[in-house]
Protein backbone atom coordinates (compact mmCIF):
# COMPACT_ATOMS: atom_id res chain seq x y z
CA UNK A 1 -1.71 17.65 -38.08
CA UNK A 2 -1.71 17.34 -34.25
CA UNK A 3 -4.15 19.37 -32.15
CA UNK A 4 -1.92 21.21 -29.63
CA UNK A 5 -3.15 22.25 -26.22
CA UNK A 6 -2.08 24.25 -23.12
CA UNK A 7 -1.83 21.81 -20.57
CA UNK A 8 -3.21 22.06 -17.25
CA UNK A 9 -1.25 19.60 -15.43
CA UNK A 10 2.16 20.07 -17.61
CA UNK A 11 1.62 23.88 -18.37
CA UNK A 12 3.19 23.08 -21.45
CA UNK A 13 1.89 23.47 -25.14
CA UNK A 14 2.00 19.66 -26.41
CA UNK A 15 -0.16 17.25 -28.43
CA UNK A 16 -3.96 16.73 -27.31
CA UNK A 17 -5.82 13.95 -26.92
CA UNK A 18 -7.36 12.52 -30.18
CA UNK A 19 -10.52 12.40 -28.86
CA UNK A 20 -12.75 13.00 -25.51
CA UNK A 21 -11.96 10.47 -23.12
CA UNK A 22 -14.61 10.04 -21.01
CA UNK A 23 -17.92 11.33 -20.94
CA UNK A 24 -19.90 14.48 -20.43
CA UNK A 25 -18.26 18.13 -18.75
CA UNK A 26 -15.24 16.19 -17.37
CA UNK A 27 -14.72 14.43 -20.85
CA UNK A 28 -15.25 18.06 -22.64
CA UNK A 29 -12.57 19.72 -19.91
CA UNK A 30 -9.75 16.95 -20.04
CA UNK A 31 -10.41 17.10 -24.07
CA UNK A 32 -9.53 20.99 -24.35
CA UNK A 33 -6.88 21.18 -21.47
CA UNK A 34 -4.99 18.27 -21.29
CA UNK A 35 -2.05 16.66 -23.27
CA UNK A 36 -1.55 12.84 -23.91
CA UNK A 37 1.56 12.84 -21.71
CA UNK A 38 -0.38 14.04 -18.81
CA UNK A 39 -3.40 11.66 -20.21
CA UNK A 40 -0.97 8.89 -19.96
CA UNK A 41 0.02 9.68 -16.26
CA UNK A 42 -3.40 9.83 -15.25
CA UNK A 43 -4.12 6.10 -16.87
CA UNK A 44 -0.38 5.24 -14.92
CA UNK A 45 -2.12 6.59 -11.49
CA UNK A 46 -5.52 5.65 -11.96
CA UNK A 47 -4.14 1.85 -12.42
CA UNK A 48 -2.43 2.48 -9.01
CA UNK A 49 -5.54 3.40 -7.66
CA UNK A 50 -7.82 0.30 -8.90
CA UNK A 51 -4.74 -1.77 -7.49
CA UNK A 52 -4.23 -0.08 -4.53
CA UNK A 53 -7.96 0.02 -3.09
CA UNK A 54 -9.13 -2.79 -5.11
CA UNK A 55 -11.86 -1.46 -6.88
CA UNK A 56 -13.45 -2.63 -9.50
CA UNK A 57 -14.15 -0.41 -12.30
CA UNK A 58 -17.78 -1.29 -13.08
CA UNK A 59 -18.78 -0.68 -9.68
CA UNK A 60 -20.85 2.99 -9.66
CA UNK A 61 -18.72 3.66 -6.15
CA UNK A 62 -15.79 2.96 -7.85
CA UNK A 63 -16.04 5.16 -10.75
CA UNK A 64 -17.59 7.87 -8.86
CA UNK A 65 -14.04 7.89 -6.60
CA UNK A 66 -12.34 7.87 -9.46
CA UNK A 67 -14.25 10.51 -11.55
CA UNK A 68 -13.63 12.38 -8.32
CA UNK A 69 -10.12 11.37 -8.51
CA UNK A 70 -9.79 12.33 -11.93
CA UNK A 71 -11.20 16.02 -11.52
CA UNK A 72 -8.42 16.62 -8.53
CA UNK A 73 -5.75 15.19 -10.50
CA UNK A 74 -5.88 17.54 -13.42
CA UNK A 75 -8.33 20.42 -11.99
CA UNK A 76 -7.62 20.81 -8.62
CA UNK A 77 -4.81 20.34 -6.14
CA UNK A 78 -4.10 16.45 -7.18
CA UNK A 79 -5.18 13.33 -6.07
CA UNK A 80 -2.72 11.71 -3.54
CA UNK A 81 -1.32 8.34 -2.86
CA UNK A 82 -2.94 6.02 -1.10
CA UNK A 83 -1.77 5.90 2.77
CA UNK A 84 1.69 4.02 3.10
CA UNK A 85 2.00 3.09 -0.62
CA UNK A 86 5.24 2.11 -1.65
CA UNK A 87 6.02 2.11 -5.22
CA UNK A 88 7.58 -0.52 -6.86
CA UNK A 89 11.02 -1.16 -7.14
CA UNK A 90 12.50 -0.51 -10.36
C-alpha cells in the first residue's frame, strides 16, 4: 500500500516518498511532508541549478547552497531561478 502524505509544496494528499531522501532533520521533514511529484520537481530544479551555476555536487559549498536551496523550495517561500535563465525550448 502507498504511504499518502499532505503535501507541502502541492497541498494535495498524494503518494510519499518511499524512503528519506537525504539526511538528518531536512531528510526527516521532506520524508513526512512531501509527495514524489513534488520530490520529482525538486530533482527537475535542483538539476537546473547544478547546470546553471556549475556546481559540482561533492563540493561542501555546493551542497550547502543547495541544502539551502532545498529547505526554501519546499519550506519556505521557494528557491528562484537563476538571474536571466531561459528555459529551454520545447
Amino acid at each position: 500500500m502507498t504511504r499518502m502524505v499532505k503535501c507541502v509544496r502541492l497541498g494535495q494528499e498524494l503518494p510519499g516518498l518511499e524512503r528519506i531522501p537525504y539526511p538528518g532533520e531536512l531528510g526527516r521533514r521532506i520524508y513526512e511532508n512531501v509527495s514524489q511529484q513534488a520530490w520529482q520537481e525538486w530533482i527537475r530544479h535542483q538539476t537546473m541549478l547544478i547546470n546553471e551555476y556549475r556546481l559540482t555536487p561533492i563540493d561542501p559549498q555546493a551542497r550547502k547552497f543547495l541544502e539551502g536551496e532545498m529547505e526554501k523550495f519546499f519550506f519556505g517561500s521557494g528557491s528562484h531561478l537563476p538571474e536571466g535563465y531561459k528555459p529551454p525550448e520545447s
